[in-house]
Protein backbone atom coordinates (compact mmCIF):
# COMPACT_ATOMS: atom_id res chain seq x y z
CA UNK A 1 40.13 23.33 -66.01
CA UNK A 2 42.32 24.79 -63.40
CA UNK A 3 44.19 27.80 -62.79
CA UNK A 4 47.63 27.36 -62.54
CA UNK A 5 50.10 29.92 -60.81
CA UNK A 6 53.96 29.71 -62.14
CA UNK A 7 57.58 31.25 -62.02
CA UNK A 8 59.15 30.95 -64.89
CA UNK A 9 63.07 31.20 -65.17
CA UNK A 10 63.35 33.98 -66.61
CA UNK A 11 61.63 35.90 -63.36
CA UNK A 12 58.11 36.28 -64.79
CA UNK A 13 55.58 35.65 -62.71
CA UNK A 14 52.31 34.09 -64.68
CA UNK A 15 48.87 32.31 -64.64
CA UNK A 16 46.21 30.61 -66.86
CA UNK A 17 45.95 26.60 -67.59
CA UNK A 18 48.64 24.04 -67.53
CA UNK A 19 48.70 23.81 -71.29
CA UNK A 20 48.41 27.85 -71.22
CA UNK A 21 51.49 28.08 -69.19
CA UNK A 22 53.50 25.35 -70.84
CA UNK A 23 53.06 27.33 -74.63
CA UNK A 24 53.68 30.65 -72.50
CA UNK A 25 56.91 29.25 -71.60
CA UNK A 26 57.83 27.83 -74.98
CA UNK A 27 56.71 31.50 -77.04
CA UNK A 28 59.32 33.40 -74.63
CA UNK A 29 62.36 30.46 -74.86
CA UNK A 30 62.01 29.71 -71.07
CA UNK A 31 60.94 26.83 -68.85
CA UNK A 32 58.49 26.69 -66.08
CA UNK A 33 60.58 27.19 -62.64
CA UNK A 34 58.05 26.02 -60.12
CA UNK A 35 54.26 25.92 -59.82
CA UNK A 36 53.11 27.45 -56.99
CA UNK A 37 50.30 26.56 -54.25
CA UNK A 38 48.66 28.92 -51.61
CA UNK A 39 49.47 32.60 -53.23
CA UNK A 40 47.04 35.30 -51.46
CA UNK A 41 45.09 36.40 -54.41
CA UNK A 42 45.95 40.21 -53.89
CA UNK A 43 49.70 38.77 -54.69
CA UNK A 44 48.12 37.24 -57.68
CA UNK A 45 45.82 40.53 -58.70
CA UNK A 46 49.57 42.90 -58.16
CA UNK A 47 52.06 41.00 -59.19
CA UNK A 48 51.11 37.77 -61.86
CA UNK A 49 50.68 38.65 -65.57
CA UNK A 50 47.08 36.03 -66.85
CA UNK A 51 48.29 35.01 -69.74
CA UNK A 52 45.46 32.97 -70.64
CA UNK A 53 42.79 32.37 -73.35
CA UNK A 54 40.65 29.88 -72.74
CA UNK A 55 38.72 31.87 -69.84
CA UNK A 56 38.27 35.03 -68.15
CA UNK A 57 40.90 36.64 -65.91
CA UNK A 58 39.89 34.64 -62.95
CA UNK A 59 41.60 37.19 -60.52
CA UNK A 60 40.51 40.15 -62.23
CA UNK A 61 38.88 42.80 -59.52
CA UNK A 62 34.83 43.18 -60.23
CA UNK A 63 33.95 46.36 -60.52
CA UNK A 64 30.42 47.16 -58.67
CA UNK A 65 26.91 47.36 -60.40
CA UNK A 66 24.99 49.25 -57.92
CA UNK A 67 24.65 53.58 -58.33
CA UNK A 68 24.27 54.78 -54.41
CA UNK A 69 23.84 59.03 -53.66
CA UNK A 70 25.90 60.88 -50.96
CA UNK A 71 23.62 59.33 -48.07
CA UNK A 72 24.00 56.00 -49.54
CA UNK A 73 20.50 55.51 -51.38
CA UNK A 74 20.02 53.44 -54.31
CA UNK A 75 20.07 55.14 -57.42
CA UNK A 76 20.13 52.87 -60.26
CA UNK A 77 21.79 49.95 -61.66
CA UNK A 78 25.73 51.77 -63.18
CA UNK A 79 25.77 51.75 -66.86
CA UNK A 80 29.27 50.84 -68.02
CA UNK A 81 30.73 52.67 -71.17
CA UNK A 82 33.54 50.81 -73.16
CA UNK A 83 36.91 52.86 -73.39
CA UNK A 84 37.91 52.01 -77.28
C-alpha cells in the first residue's frame, strides 16, 4: 500500500491510496490531473488535504512524548488529553 500524492482538476491538492484517490475524484465529479513524485513533505504537511481511510495520516506532524523542566531535565512521560 502506497501513498499516492495528486492534483486533481479542479485545483485540489490530495493524498491517500490509488483506489483512495480514484473514489476521491469520482465523490467530487473531477478527474485525477497528474500524480506527483518528489514533493518535500512540509509541501505535503501545508498544502495536501489526506483524504484517506485505510491508514493513518502518513504526513501528520508527531507530537513529542517526553515532559523536560526549564533547564531541560526529564520530567515524565506527557499525558495527552483528548479535545471532544
Amino acid at each position: 500500500m502506497t501513498t499516492e500524492l495528486a492534483k486533481l482538476n479542479n485545483g485540489e491538492l490530495v493524498y491517500g491510496t490509488h483506489e483512495e484517490v480514484e473514489l476521491y475524484a469520482e465523490s467530487t465529479n473531477t478527474t485525477v490531473s497528474q500524480y506527483l513524485n518528489h514533493v518535500n513533505p512540509s509541501t505535503v504537511q501545508k498544502a495536501f488535504k489526506y483524504i484517506g481511510k485505510a491508514m493513518c495520516d502518513p504526513y501528520s506532524i508527531p507530537k513529542p512524548i517526553y515532559e523536560r523542566d526549564e533547564t531541560g531535565k526529564y520530567i515524565g512521560t506527557r499525558q495527552f488529553k483528548e479535545k471532544f
